[in-house]
C-alpha atoms as a PDB file:
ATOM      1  CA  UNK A   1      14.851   3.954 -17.525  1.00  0.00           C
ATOM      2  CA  UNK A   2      16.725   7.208 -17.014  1.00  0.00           C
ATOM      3  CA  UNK A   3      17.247   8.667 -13.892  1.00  0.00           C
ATOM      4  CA  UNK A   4      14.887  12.047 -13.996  1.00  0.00           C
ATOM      5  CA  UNK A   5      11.906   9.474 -15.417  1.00  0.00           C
ATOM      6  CA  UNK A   6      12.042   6.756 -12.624  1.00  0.00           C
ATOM      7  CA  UNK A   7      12.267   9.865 -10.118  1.00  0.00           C
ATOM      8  CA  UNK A   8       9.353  11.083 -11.712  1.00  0.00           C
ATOM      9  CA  UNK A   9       7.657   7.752 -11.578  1.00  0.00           C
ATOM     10  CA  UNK A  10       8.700   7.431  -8.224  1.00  0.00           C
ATOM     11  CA  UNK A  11       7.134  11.482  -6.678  1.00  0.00           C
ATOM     12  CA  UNK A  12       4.284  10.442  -8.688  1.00  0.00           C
ATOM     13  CA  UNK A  13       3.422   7.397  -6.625  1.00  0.00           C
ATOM     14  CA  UNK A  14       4.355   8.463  -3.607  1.00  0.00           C
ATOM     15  CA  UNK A  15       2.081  11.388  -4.396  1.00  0.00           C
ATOM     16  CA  UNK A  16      -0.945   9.208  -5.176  1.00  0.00           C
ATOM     17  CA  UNK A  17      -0.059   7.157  -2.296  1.00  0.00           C
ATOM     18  CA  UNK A  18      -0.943  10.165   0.146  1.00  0.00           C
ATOM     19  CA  UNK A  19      -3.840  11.430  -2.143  1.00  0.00           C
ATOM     20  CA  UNK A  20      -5.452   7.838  -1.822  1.00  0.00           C
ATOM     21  CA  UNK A  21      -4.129   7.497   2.168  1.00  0.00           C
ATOM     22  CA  UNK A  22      -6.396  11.088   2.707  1.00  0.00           C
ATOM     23  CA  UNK A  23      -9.419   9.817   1.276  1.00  0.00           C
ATOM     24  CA  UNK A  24     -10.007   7.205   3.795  1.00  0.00           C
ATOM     25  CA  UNK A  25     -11.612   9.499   6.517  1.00  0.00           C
ATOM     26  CA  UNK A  26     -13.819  10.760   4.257  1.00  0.00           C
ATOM     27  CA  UNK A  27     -15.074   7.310   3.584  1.00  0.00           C
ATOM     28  CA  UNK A  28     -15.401   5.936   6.611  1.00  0.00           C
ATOM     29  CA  UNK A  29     -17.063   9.413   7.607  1.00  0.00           C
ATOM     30  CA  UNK A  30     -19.544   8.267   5.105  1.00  0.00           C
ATOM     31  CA  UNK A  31     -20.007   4.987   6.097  1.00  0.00           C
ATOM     32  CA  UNK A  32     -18.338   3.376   3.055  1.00  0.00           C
ATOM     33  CA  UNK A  33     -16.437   1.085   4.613  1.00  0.00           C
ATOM     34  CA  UNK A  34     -15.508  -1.548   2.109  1.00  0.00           C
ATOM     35  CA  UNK A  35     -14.396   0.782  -0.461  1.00  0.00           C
ATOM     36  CA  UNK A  36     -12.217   2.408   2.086  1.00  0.00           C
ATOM     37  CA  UNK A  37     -10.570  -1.115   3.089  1.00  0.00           C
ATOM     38  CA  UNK A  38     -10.179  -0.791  -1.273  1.00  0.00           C
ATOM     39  CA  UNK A  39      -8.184   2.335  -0.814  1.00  0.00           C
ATOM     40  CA  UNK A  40      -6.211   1.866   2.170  1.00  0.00           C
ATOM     41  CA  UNK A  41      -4.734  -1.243   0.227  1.00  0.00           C
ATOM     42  CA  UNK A  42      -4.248   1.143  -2.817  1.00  0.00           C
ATOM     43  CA  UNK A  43      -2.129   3.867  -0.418  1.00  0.00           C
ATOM     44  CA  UNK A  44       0.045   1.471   0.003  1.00  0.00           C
ATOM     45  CA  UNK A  45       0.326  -0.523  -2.830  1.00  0.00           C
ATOM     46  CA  UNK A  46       0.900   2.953  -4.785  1.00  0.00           C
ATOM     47  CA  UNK A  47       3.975   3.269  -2.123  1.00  0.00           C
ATOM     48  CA  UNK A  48       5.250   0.042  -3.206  1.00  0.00           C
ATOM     49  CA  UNK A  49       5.264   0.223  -6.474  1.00  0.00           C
ATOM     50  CA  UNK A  50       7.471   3.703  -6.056  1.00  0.00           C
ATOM     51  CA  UNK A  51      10.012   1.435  -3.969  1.00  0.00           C
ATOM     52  CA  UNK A  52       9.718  -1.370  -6.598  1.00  0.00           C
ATOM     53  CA  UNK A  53      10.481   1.572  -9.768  1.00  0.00           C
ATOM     54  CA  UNK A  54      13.619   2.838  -7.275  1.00  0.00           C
ATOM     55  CA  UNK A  55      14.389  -0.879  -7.470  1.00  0.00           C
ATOM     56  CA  UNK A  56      13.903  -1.669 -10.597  1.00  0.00           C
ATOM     57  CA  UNK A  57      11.538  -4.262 -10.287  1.00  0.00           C
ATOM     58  CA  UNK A  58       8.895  -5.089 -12.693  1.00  0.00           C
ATOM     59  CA  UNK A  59       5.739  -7.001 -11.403  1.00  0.00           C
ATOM     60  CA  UNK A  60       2.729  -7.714 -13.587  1.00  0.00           C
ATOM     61  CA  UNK A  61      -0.089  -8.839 -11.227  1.00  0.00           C
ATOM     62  CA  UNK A  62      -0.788  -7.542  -7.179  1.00  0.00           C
ATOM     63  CA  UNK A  63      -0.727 -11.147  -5.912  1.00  0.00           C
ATOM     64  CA  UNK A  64       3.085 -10.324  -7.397  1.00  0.00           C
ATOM     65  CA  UNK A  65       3.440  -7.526  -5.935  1.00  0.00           C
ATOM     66  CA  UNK A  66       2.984  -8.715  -2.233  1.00  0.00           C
ATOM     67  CA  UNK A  67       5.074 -11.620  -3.239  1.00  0.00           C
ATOM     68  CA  UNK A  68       7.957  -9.546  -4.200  1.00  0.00           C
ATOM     69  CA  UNK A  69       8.019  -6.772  -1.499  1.00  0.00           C
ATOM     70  CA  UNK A  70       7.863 -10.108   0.739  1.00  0.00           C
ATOM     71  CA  UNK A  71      10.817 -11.738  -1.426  1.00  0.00           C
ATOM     72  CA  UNK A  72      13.104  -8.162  -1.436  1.00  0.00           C
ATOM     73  CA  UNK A  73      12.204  -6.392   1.450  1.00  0.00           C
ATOM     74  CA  UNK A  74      10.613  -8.653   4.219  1.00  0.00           C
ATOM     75  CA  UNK A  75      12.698 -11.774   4.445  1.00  0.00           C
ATOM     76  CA  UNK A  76      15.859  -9.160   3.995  1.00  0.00           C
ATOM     77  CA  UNK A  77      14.960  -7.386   7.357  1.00  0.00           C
ATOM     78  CA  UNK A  78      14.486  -4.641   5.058  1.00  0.00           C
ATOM     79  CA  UNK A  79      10.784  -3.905   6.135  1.00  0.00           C
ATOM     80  CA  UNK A  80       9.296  -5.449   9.303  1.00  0.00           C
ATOM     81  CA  UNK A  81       7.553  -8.732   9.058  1.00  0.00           C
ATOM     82  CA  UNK A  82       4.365  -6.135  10.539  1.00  0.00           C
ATOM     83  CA  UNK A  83       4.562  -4.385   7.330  1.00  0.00           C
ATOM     84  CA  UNK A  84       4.576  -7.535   5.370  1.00  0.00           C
ATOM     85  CA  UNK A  85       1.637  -8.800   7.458  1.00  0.00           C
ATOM     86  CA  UNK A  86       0.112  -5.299   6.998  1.00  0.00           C
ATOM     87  CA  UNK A  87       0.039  -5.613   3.420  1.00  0.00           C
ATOM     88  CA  UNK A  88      -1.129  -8.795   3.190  1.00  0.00           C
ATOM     89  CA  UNK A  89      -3.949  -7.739   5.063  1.00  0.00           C
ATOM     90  CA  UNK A  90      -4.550  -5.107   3.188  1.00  0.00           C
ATOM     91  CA  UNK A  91      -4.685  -7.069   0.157  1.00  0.00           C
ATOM     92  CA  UNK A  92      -6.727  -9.820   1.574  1.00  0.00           C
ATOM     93  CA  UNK A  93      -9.528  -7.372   2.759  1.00  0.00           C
ATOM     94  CA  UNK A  94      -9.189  -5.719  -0.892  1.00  0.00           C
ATOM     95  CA  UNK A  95      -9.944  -8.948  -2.262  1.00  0.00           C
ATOM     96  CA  UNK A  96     -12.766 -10.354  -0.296  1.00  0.00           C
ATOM     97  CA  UNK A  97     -14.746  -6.842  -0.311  1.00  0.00           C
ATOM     98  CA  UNK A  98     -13.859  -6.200  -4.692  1.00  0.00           C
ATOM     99  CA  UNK A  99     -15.094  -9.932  -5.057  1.00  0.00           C
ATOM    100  CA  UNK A 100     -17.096 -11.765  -2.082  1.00  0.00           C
ATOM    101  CA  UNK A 101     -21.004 -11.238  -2.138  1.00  0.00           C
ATOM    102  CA  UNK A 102     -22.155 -10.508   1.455  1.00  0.00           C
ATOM    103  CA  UNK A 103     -19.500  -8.863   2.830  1.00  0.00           C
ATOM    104  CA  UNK A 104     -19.586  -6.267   5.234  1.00  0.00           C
ATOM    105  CA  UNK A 105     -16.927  -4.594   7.068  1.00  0.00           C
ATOM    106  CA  UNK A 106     -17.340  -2.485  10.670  1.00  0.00           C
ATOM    107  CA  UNK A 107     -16.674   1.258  11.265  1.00  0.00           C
ATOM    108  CA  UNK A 108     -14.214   0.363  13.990  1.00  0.00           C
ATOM    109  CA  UNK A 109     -12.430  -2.134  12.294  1.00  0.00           C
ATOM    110  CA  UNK A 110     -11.711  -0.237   9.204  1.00  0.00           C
ATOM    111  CA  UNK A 111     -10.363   2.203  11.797  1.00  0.00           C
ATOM    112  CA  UNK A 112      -7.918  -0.314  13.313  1.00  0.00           C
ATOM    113  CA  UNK A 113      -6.918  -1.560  10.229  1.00  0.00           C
ATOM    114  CA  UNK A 114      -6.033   2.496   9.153  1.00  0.00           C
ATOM    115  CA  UNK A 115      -4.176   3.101  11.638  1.00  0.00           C
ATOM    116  CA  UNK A 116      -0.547   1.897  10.295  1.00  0.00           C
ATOM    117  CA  UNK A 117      -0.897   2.512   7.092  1.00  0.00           C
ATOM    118  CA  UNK A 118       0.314   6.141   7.312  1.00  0.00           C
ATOM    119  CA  UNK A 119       3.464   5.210   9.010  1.00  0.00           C
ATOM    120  CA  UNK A 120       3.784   2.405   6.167  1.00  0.00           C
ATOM    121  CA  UNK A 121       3.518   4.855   3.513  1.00  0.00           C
ATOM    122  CA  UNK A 122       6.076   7.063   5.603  1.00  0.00           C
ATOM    123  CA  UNK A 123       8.648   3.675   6.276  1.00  0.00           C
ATOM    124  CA  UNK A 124       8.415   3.119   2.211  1.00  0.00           C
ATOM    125  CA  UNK A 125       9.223   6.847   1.712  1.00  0.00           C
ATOM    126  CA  UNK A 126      12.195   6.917   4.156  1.00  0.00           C
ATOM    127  CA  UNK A 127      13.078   4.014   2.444  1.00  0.00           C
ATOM    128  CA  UNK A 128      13.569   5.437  -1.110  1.00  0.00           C
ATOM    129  CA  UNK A 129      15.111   8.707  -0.118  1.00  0.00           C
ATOM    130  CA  UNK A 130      17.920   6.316   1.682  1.00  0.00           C
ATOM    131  CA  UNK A 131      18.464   4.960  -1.150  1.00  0.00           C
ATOM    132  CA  UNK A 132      19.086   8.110  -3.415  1.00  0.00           C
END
């Protein structure tokens, strides 16, 4: 991939990253609190899929994905074992609300479990402009 395409790749997820990361409010506002535990996990995973194009890794599935940010970035003191707990638990609450009947997910825990995903879009970010 040449250079001015995988930057473009790159400010394009970032970008959706922060587009997704803004909607949250508005669904929680709105009392939708499942699909905003869905896009909270998207923010992110948008954010680490820019780090994985800077890196040049290709992952086909998002079970995948979370394995490899854990493989290349966690265990290599890279990213915080938080953040790699983070995302797992954003994945995990993606999962069981896209495919569990019943579930149901409280205002003030969707809260909580916003709260660090800004500064783990913001860690990713730093993370890819050290490495220009």
């Amino acid at each position: 991939m040449k250079q001015e395409q995988q930057t473009a790749i790159i400010r394009y997820r970032l970008t959706r990253a922060k587009e997704t990361l803004a909607e949250i409010d508005i669904l929680i506002g709105h009392g939708f609190y499942i699909t905003a535990a869905n896009r909270l996990y998207y923010a992110c995973y948008y954010a680490v899929l820019a780090l994985f194009t800077k890196h040049n890794i290709i992952v086909k599935t998002h079970d995948g994905v979370r394995l490899m940010l854990g493989l290349h970035f966690v265990k290599t003191g890279i990213l915080s074992k938080d953040a790699g707990k983070y995302f797992s638990e954003l994945f995990d609450k993606r999962q069981i609300g896209d495919y569990d009947d019943f579930v149901e997910y409280e205002e003030a825990y969707i809260k909580e479990l916003a709260k660090p995903a800004k500064k783990f879009i913001a860690d990713i970010e730093e993370l890819i402009s050290m490495q220009s």
